[in-house]
Protein backbone atom coordinates (compact mmCIF):
# COMPACT_ATOMS: atom_id res chain seq x y z
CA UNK A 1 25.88 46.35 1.20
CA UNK A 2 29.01 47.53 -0.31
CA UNK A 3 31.27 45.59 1.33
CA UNK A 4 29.54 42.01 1.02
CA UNK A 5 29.37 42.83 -2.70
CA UNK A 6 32.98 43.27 -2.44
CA UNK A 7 33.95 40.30 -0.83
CA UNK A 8 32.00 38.11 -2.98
CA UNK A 9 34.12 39.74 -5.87
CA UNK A 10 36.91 38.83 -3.83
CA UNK A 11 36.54 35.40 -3.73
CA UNK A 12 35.95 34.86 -7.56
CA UNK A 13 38.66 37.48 -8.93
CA UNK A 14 41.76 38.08 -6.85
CA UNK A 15 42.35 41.53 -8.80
CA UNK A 16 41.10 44.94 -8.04
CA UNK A 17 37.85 44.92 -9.71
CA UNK A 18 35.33 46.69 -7.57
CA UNK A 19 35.29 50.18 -7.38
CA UNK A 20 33.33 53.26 -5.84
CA UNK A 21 33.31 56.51 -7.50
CA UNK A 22 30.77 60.11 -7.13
CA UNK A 23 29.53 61.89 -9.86
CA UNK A 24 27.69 61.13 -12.99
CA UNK A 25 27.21 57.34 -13.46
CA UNK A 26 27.84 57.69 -17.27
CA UNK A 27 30.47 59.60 -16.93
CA UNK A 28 32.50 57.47 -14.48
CA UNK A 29 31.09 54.01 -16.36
CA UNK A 30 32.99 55.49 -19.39
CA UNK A 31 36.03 56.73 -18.07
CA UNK A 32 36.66 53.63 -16.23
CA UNK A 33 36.03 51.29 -19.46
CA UNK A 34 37.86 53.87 -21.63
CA UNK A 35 40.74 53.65 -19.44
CA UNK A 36 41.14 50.10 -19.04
CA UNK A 37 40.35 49.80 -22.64
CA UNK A 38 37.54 47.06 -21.25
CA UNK A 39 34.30 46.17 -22.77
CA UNK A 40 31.08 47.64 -20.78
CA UNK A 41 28.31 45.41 -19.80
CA UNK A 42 25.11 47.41 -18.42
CA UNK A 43 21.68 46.66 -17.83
CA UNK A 44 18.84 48.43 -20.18
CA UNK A 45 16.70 49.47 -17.37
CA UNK A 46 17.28 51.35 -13.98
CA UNK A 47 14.87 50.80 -10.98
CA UNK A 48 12.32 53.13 -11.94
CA UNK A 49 9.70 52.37 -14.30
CA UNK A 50 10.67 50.72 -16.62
CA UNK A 51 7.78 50.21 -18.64
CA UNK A 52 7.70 53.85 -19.63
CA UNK A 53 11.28 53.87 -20.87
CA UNK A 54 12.94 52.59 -23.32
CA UNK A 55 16.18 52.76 -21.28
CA UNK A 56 16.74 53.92 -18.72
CA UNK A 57 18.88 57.69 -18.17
CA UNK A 58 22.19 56.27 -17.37
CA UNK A 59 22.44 53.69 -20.64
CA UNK A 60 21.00 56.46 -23.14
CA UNK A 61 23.75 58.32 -21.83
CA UNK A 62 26.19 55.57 -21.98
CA UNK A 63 25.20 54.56 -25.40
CA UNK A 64 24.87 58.28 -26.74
CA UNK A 65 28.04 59.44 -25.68
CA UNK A 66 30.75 56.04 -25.67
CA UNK A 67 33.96 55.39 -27.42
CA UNK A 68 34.48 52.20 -26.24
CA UNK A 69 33.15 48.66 -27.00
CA UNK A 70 29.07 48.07 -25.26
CA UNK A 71 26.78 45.20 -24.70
CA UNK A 72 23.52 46.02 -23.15
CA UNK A 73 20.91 43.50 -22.07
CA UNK A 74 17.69 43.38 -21.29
């Protein structure tokens, strides 16, 4: 849930690093990273089929569309 995946944050990074935001999951993944001038770490494949996709929606939008620094993995 989202609040054990908070707390385990907790205990490993005392700051404010867990957030939850609506809208368009590129969008916000951007704007966050832009704003705190951060590097952005994302996966290369969602939850649905991934054998069918190269990547999955949210990175090709990510990686189409970002100004700031990105490392995907596999």
């Amino acid at each position: 849930t989202i609040e054990q995946g908070q707390k385990l944050l907790r205990e490993f990074w005392p700051e404010e690093v867990f957030s939850i935001a609506e809208g368009n999951a590129a969008e916000r993944l951007l704007e966050t990273a832009e704003q705190n001038q951060s590097l952005l770490v994302i996966g290369a494949y969602g939850f649905r089929n991934p054998e069918t996709n190269v990547m999955g929606q949210t990175v090709t939008s990510v990686v189409r569309t970002a100004t700031c620094s990105l490392l995907i993995y596999r």
